[in-house]
PDB file of N, CA and C in Angstrom:
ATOM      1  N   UNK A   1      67.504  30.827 -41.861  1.00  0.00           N
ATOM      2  CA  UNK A   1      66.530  29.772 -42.057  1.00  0.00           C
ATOM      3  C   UNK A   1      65.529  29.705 -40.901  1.00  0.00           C
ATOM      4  N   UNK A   2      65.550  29.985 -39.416  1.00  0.00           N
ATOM      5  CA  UNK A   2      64.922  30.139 -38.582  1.00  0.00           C
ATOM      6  C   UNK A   2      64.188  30.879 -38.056  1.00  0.00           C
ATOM      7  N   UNK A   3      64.350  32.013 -38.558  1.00  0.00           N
ATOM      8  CA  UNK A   3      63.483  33.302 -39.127  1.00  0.00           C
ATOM      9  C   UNK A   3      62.660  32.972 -39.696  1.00  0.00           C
ATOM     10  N   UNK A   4      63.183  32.766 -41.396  1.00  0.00           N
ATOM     11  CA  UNK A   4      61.723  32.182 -42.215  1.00  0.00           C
ATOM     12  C   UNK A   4      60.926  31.182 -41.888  1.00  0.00           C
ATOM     13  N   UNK A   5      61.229  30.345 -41.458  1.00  0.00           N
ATOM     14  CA  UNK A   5      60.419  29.331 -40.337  1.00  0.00           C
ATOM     15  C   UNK A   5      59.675  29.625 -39.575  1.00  0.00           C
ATOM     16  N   UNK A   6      59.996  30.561 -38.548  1.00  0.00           N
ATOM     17  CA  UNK A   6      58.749  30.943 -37.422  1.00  0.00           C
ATOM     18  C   UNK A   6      57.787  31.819 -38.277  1.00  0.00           C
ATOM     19  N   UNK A   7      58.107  32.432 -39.480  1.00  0.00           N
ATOM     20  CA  UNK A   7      57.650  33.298 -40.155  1.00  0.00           C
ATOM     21  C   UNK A   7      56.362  32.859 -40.420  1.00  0.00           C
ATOM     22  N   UNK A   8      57.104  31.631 -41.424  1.00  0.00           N
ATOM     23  CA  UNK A   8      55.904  30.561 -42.491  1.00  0.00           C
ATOM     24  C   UNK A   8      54.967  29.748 -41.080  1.00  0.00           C
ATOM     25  N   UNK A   9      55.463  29.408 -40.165  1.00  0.00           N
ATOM     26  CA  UNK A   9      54.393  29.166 -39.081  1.00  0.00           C
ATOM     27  C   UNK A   9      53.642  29.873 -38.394  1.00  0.00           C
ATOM     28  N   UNK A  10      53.943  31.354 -38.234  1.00  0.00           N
ATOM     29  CA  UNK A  10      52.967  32.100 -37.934  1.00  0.00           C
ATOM     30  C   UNK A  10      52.203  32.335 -38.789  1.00  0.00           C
ATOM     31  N   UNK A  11      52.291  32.701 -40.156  1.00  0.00           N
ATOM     32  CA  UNK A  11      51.553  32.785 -41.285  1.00  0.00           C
ATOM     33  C   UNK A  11      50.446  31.495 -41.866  1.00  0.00           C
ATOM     34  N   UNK A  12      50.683  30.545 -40.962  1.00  0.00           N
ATOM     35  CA  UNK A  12      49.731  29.055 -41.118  1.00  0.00           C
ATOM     36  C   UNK A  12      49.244  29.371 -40.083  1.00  0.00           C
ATOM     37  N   UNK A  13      49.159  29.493 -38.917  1.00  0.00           N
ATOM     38  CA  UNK A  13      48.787  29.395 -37.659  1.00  0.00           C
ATOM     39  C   UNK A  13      48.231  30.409 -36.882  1.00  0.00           C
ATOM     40  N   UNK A  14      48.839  31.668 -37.654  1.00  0.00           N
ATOM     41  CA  UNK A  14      48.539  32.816 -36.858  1.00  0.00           C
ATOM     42  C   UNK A  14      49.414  33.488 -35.740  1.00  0.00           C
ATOM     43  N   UNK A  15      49.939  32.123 -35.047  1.00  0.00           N
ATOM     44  CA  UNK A  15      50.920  32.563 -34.192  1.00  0.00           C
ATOM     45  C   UNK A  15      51.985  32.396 -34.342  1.00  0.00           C
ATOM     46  N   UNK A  16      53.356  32.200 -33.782  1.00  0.00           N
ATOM     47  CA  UNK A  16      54.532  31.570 -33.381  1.00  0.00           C
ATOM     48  C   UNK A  16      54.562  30.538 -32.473  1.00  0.00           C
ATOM     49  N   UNK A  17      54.930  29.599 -32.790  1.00  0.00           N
ATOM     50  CA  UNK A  17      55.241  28.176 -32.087  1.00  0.00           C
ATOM     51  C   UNK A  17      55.212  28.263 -30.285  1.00  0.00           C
ATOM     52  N   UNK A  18      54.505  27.861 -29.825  1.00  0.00           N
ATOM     53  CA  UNK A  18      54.868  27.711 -28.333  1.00  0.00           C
ATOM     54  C   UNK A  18      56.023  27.268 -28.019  1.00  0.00           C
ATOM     55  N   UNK A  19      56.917  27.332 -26.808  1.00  0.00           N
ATOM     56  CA  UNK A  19      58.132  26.520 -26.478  1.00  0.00           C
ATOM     57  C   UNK A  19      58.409  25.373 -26.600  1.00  0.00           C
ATOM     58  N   UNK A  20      57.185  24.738 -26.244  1.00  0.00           N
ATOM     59  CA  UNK A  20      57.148  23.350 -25.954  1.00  0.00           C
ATOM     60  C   UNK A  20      55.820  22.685 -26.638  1.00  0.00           C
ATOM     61  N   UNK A  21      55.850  21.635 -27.562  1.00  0.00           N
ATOM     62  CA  UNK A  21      54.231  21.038 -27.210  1.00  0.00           C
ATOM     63  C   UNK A  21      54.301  19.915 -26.351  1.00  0.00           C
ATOM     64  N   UNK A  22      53.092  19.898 -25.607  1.00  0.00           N
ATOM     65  CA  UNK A  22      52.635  19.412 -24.377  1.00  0.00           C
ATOM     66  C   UNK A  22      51.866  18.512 -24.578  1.00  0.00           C
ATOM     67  N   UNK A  23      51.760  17.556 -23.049  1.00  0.00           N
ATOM     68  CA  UNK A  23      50.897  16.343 -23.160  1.00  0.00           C
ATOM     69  C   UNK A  23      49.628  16.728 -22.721  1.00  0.00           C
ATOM     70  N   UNK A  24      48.581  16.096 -22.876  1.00  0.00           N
ATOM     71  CA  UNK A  24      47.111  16.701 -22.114  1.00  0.00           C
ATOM     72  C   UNK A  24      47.474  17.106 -20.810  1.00  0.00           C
ATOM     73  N   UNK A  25      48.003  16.848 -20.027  1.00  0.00           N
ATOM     74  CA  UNK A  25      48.478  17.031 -18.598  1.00  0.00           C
ATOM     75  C   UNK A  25      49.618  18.629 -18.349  1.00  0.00           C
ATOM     76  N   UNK A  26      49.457  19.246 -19.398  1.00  0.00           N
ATOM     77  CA  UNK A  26      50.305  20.593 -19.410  1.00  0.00           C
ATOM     78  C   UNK A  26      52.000  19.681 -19.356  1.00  0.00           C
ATOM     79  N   UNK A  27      52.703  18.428 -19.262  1.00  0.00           N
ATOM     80  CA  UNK A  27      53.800  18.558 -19.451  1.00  0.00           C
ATOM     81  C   UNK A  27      54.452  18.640 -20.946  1.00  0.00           C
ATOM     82  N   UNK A  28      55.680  19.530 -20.689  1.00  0.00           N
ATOM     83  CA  UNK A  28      55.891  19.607 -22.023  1.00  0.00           C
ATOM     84  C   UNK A  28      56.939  18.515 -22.351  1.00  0.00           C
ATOM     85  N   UNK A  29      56.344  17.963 -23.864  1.00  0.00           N
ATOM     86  CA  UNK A  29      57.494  16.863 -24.437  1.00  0.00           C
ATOM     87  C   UNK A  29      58.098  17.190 -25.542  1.00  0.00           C
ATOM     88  N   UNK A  30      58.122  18.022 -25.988  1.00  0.00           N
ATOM     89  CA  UNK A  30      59.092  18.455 -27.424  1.00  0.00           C
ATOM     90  C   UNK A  30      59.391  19.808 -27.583  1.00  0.00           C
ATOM     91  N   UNK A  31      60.082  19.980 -27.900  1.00  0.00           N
ATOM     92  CA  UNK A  31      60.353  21.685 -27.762  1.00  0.00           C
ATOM     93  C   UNK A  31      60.173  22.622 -29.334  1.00  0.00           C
ATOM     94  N   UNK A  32      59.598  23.581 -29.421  1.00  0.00           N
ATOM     95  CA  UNK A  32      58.980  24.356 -30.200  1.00  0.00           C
ATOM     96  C   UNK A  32      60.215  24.371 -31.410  1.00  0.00           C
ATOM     97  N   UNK A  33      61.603  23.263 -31.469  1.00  0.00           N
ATOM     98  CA  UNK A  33      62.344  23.263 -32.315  1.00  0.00           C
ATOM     99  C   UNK A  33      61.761  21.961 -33.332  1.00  0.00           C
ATOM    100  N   UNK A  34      61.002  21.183 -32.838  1.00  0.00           N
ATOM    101  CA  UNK A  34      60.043  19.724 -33.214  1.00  0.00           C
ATOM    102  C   UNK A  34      58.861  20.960 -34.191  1.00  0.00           C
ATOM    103  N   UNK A  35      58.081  21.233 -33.896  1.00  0.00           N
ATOM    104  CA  UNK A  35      57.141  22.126 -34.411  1.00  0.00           C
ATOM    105  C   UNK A  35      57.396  22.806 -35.366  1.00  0.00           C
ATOM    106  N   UNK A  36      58.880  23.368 -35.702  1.00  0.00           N
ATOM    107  CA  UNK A  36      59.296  24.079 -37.039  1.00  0.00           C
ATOM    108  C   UNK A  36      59.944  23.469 -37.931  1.00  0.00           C
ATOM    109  N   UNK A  37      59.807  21.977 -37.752  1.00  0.00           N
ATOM    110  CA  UNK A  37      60.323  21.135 -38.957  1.00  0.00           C
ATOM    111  C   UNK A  37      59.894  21.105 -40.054  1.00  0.00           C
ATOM    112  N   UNK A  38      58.679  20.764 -39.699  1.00  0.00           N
ATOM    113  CA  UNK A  38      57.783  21.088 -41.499  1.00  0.00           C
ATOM    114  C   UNK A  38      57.861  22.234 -42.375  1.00  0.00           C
ATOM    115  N   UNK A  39      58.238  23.537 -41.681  1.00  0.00           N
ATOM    116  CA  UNK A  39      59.172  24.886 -42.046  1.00  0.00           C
ATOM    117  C   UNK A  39      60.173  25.200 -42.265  1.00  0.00           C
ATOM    118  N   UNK A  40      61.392  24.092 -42.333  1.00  0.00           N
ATOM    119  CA  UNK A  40      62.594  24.345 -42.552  1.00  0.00           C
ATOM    120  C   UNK A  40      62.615  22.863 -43.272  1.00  0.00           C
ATOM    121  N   UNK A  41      61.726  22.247 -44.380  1.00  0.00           N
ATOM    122  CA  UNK A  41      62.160  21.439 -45.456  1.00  0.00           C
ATOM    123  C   UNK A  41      62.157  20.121 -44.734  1.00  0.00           C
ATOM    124  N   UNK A  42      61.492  19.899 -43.318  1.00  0.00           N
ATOM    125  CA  UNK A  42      61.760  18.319 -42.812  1.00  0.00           C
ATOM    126  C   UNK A  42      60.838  18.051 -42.461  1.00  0.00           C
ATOM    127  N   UNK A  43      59.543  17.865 -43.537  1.00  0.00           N
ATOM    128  CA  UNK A  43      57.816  17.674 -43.004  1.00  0.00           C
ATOM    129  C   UNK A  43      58.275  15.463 -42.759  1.00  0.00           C
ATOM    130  N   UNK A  44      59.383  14.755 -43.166  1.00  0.00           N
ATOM    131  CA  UNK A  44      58.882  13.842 -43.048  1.00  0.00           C
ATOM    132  C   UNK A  44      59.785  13.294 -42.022  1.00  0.00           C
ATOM    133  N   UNK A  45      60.692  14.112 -41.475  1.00  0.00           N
ATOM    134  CA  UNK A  45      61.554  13.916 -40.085  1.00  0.00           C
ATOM    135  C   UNK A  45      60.286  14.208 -39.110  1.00  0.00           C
ATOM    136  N   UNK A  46      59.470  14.903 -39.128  1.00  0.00           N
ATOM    137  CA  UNK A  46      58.026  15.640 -38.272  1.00  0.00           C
ATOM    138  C   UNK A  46      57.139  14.594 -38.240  1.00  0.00           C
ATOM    139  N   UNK A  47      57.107  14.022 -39.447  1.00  0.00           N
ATOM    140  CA  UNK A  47      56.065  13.141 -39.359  1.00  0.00           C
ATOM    141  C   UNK A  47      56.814  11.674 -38.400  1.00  0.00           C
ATOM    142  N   UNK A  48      57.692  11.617 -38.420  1.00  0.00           N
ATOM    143  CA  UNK A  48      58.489  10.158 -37.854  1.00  0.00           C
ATOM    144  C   UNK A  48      58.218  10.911 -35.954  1.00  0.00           C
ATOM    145  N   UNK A  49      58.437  11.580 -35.818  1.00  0.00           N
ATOM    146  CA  UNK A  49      58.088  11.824 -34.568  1.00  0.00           C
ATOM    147  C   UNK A  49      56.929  11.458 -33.880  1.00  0.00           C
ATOM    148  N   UNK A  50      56.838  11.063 -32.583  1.00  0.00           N
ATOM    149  CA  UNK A  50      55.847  10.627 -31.442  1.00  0.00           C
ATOM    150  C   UNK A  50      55.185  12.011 -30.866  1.00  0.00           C
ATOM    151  N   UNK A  51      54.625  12.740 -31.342  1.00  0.00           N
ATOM    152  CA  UNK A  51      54.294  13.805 -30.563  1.00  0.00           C
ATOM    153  C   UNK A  51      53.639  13.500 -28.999  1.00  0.00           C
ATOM    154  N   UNK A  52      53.136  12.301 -28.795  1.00  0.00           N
ATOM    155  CA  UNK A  52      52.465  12.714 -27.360  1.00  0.00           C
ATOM    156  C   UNK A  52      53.753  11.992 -26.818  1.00  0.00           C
ATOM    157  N   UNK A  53      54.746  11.997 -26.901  1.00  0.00           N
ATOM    158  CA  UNK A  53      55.759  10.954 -26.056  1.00  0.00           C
ATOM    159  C   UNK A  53      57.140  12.516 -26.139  1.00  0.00           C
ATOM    160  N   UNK A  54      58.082  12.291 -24.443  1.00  0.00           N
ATOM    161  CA  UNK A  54      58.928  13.356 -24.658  1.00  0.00           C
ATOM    162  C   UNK A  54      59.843  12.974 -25.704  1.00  0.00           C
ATOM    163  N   UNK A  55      60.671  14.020 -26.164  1.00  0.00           N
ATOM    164  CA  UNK A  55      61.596  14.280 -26.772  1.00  0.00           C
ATOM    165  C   UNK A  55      62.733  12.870 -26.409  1.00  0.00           C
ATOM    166  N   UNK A  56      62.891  12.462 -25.287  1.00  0.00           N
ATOM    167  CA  UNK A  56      63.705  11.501 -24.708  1.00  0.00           C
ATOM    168  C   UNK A  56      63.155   9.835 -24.778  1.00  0.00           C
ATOM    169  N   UNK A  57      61.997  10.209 -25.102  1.00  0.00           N
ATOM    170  CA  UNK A  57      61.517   8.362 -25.362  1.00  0.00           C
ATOM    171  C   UNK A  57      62.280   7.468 -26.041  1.00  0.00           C
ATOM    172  N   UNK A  58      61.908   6.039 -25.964  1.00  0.00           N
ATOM    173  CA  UNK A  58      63.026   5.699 -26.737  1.00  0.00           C
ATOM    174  C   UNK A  58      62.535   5.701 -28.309  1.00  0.00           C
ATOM    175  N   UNK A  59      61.596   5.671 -28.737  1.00  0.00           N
ATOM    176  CA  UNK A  59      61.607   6.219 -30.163  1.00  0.00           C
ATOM    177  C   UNK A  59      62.276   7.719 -30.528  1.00  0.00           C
ATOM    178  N   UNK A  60      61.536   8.091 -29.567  1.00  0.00           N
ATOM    179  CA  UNK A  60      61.927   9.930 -29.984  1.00  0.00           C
ATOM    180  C   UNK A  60      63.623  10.170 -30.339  1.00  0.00           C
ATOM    181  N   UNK A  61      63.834   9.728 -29.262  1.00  0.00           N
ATOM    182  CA  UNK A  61      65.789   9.287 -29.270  1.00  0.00           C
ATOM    183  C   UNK A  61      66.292   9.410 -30.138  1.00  0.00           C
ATOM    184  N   UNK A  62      65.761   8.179 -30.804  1.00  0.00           N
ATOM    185  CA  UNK A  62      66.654   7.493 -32.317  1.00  0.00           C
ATOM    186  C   UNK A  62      66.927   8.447 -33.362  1.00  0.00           C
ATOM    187  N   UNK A  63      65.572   9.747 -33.234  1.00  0.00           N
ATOM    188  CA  UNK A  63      65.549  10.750 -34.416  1.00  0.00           C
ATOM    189  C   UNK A  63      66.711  11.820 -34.368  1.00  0.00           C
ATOM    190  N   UNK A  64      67.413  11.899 -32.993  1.00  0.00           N
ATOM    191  CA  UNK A  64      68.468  13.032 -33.157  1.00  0.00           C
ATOM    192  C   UNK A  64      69.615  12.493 -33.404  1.00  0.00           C
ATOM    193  N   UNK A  65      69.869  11.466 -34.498  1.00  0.00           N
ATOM    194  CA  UNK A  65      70.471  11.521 -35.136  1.00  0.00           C
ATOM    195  C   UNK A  65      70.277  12.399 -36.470  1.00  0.00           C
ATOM    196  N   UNK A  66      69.226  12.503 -36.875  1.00  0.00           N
ATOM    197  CA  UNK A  66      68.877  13.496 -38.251  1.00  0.00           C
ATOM    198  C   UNK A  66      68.769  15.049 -37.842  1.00  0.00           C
ATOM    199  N   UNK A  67      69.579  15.214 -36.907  1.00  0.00           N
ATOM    200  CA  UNK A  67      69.270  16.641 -37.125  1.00  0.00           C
ATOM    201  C   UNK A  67      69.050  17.599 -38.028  1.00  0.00           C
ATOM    202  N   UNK A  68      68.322  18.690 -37.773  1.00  0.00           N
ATOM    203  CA  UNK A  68      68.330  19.621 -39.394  1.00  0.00           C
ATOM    204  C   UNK A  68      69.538  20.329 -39.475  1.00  0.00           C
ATOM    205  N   UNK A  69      69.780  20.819 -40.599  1.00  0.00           N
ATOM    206  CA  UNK A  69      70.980  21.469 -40.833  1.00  0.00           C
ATOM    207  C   UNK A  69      70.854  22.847 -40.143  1.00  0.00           C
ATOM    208  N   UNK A  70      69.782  23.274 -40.107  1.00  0.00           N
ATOM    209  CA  UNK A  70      69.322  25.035 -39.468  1.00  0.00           C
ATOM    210  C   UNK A  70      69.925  24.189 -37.908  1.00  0.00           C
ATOM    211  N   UNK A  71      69.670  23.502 -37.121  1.00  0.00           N
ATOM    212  CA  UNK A  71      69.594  23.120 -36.178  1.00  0.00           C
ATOM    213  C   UNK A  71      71.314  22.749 -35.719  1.00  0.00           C
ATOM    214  N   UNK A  72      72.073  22.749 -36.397  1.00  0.00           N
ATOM    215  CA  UNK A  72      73.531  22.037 -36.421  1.00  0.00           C
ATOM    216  C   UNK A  72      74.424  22.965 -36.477  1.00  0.00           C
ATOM    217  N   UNK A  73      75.146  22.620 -34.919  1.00  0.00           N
ATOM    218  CA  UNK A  73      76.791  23.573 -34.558  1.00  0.00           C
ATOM    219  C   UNK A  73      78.088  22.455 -35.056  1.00  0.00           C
ATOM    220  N   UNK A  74      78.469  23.112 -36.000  1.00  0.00           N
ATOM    221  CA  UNK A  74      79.728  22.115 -36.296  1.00  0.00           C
ATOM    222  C   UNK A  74      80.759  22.137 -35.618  1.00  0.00           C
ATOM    223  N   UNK A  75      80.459  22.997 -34.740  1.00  0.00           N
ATOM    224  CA  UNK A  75      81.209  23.881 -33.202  1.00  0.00           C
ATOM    225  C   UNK A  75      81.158  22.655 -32.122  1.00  0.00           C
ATOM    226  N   UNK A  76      80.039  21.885 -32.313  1.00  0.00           N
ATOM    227  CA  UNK A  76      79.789  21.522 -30.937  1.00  0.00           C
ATOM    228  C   UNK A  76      78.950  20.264 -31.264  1.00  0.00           C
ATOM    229  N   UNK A  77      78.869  19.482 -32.123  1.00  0.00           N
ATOM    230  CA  UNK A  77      77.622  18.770 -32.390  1.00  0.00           C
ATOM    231  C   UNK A  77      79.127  17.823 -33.253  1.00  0.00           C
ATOM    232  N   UNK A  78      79.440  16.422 -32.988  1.00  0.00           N
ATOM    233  CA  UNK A  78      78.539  15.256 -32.354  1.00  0.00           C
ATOM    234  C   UNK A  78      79.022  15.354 -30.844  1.00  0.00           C
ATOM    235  N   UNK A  79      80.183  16.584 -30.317  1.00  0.00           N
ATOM    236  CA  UNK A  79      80.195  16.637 -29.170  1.00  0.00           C
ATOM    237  C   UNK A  79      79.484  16.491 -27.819  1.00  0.00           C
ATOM    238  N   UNK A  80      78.672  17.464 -28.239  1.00  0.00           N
ATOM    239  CA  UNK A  80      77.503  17.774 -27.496  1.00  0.00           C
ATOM    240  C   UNK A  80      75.801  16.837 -28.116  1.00  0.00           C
ATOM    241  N   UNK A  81      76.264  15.879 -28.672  1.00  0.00           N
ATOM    242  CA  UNK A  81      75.260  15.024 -29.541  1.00  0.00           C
ATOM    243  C   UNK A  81      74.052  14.760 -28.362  1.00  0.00           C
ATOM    244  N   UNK A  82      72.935  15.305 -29.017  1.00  0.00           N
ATOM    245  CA  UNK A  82      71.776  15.457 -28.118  1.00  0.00           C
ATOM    246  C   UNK A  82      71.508  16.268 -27.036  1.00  0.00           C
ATOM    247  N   UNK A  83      72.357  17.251 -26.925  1.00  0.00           N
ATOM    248  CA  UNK A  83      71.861  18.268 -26.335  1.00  0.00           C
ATOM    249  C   UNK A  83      71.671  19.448 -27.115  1.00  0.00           C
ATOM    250  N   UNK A  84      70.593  19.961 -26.393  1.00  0.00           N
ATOM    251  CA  UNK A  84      70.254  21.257 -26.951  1.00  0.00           C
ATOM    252  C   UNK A  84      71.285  22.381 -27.339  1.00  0.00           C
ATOM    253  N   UNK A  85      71.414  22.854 -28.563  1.00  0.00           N
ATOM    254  CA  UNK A  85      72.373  24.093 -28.439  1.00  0.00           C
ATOM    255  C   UNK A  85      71.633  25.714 -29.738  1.00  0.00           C
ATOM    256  N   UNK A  86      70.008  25.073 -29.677  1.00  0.00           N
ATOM    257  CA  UNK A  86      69.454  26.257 -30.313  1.00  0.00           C
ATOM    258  C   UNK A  86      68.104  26.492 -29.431  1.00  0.00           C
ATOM    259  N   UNK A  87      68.514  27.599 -28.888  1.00  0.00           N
ATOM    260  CA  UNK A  87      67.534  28.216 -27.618  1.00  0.00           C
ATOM    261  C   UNK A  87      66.938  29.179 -28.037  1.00  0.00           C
ATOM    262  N   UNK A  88      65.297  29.244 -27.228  1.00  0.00           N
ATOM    263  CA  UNK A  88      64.515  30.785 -27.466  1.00  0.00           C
ATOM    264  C   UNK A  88      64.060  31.083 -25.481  1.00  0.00           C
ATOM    265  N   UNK A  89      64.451  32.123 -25.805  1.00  0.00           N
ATOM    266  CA  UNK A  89      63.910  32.395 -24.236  1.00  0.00           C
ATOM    267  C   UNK A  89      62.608  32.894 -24.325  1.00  0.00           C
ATOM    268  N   UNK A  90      61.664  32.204 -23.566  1.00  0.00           N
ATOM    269  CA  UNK A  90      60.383  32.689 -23.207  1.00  0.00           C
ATOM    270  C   UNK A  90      60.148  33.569 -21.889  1.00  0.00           C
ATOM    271  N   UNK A  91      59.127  34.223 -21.644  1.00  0.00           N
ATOM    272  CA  UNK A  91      58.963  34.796 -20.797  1.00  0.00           C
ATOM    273  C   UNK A  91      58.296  36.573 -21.340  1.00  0.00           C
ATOM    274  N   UNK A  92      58.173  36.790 -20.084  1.00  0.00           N
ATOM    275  CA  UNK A  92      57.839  38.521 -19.993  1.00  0.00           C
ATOM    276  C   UNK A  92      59.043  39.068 -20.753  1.00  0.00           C
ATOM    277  N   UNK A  93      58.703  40.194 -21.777  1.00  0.00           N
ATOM    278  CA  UNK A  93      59.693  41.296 -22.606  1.00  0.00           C
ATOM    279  C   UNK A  93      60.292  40.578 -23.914  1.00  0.00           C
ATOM    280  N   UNK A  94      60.093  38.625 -23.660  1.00  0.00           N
ATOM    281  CA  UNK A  94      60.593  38.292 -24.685  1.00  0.00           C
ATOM    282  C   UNK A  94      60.061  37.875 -26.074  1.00  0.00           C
ATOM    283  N   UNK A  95      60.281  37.376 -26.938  1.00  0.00           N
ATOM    284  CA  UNK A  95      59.611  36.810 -27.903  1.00  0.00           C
ATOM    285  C   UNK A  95      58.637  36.405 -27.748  1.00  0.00           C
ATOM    286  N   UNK A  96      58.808  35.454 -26.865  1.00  0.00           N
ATOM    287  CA  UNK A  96      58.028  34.456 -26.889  1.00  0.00           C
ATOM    288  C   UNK A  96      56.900  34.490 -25.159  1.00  0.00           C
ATOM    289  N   UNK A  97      56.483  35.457 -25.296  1.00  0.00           N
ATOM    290  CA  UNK A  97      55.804  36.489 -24.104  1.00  0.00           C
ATOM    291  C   UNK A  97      54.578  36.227 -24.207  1.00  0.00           C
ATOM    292  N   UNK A  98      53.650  35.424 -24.825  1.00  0.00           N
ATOM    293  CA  UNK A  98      52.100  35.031 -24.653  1.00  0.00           C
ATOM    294  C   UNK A  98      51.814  34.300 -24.037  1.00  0.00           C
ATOM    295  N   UNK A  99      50.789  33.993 -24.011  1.00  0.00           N
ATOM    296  CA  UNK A  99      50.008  32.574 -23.070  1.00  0.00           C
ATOM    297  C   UNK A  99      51.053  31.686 -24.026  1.00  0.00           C
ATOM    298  N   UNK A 100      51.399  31.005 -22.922  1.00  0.00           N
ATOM    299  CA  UNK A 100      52.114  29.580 -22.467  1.00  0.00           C
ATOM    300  C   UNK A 100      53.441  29.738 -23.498  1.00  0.00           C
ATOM    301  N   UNK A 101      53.717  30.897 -23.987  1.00  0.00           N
ATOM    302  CA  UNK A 101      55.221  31.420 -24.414  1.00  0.00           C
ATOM    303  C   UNK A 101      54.840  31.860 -26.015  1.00  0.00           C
ATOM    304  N   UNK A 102      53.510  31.510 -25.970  1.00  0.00           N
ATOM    305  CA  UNK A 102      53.143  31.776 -27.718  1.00  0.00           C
ATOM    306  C   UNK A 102      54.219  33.312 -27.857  1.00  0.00           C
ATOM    307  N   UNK A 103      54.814  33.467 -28.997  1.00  0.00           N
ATOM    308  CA  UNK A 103      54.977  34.750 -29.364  1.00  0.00           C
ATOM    309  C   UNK A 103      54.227  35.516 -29.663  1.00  0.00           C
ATOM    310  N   UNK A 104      54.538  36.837 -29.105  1.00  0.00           N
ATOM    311  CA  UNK A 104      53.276  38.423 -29.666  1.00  0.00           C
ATOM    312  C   UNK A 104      54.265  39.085 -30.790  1.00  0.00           C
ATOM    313  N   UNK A 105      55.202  38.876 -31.227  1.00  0.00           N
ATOM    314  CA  UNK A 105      56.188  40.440 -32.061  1.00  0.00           C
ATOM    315  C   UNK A 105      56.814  39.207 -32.931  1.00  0.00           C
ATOM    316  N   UNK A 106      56.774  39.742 -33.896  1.00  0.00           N
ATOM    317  CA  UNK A 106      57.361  39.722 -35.116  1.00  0.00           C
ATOM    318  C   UNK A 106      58.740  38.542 -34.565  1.00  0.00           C
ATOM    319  N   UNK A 107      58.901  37.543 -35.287  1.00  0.00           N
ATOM    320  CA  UNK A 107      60.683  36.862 -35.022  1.00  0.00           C
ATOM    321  C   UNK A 107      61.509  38.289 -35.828  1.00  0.00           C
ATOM    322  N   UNK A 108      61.611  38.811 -36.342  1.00  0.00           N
ATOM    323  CA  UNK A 108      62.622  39.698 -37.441  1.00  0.00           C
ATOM    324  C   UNK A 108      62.707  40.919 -36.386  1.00  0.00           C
ATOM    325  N   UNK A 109      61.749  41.174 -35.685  1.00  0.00           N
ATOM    326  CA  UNK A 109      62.010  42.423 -35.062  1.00  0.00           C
ATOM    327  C   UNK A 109      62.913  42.521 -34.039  1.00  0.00           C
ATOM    328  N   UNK A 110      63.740  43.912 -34.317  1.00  0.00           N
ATOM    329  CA  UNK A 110      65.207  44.708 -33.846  1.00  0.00           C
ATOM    330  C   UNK A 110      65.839  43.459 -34.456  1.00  0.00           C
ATOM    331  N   UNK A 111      66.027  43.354 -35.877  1.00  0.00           N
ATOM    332  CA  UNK A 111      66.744  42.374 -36.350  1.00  0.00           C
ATOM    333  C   UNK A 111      67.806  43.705 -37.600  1.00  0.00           C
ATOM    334  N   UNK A 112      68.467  43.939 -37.690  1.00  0.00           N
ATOM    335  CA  UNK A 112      68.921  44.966 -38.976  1.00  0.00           C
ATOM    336  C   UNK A 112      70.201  44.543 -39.826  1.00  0.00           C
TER     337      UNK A 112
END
């Protein structure tokens, strides 16, 4: 499901999701897992979100209770309830290797 997601957002956008979206001030408040909601069937969990406010506000808060199902370790989740446990590493060599982590390569690639 997270595949086809970055897929269908690069294919709207052109690119792949940045890591983070950011406040005018370059800090980042939501992480590029907020941005692929409307791509994995949760355009109105996306819309309930504060985008210029972090991830931790107290509105923002209240929403991780709805996590998405793409998004959910039954391993580790209400354990770990509100912490992160679906990561992309940005940087040089990785995915997510453009200006300000945009992806350059394919999500599917060396995928077999």
């Amino acid at each position: 499901a997270l595949v086809a997601a970055l897929d269908a957002y690069h294919a709207e956008h052109g690119h792949y999701p940045p890591p983070a979206i950011r406040a005018k001030d370059g800090a980042p408040l939501l992480s590029w897992r907020v941005a692929l909601l409307p791509y994995l069937g949760e355009k109105a969990l996306y819309a309930r979100f504060k985008l210029d406010e972090p991830w931790d506000s107290l509105h923002n808060k209240t929403l991780l209770a709805d996590l998405p199902k793409a998004y959910a370790r039954p391993d580790v989740w209400p354990t770990n309830f509100g912490k992160t446990n679906t990561f992309a590493i940005a940087g040089p060599g990785t995915l997510f290797d453009g200006p300000d982590g945009v992806a350059k390569a394919s999500a599917t690639a060396g995928l077999g």
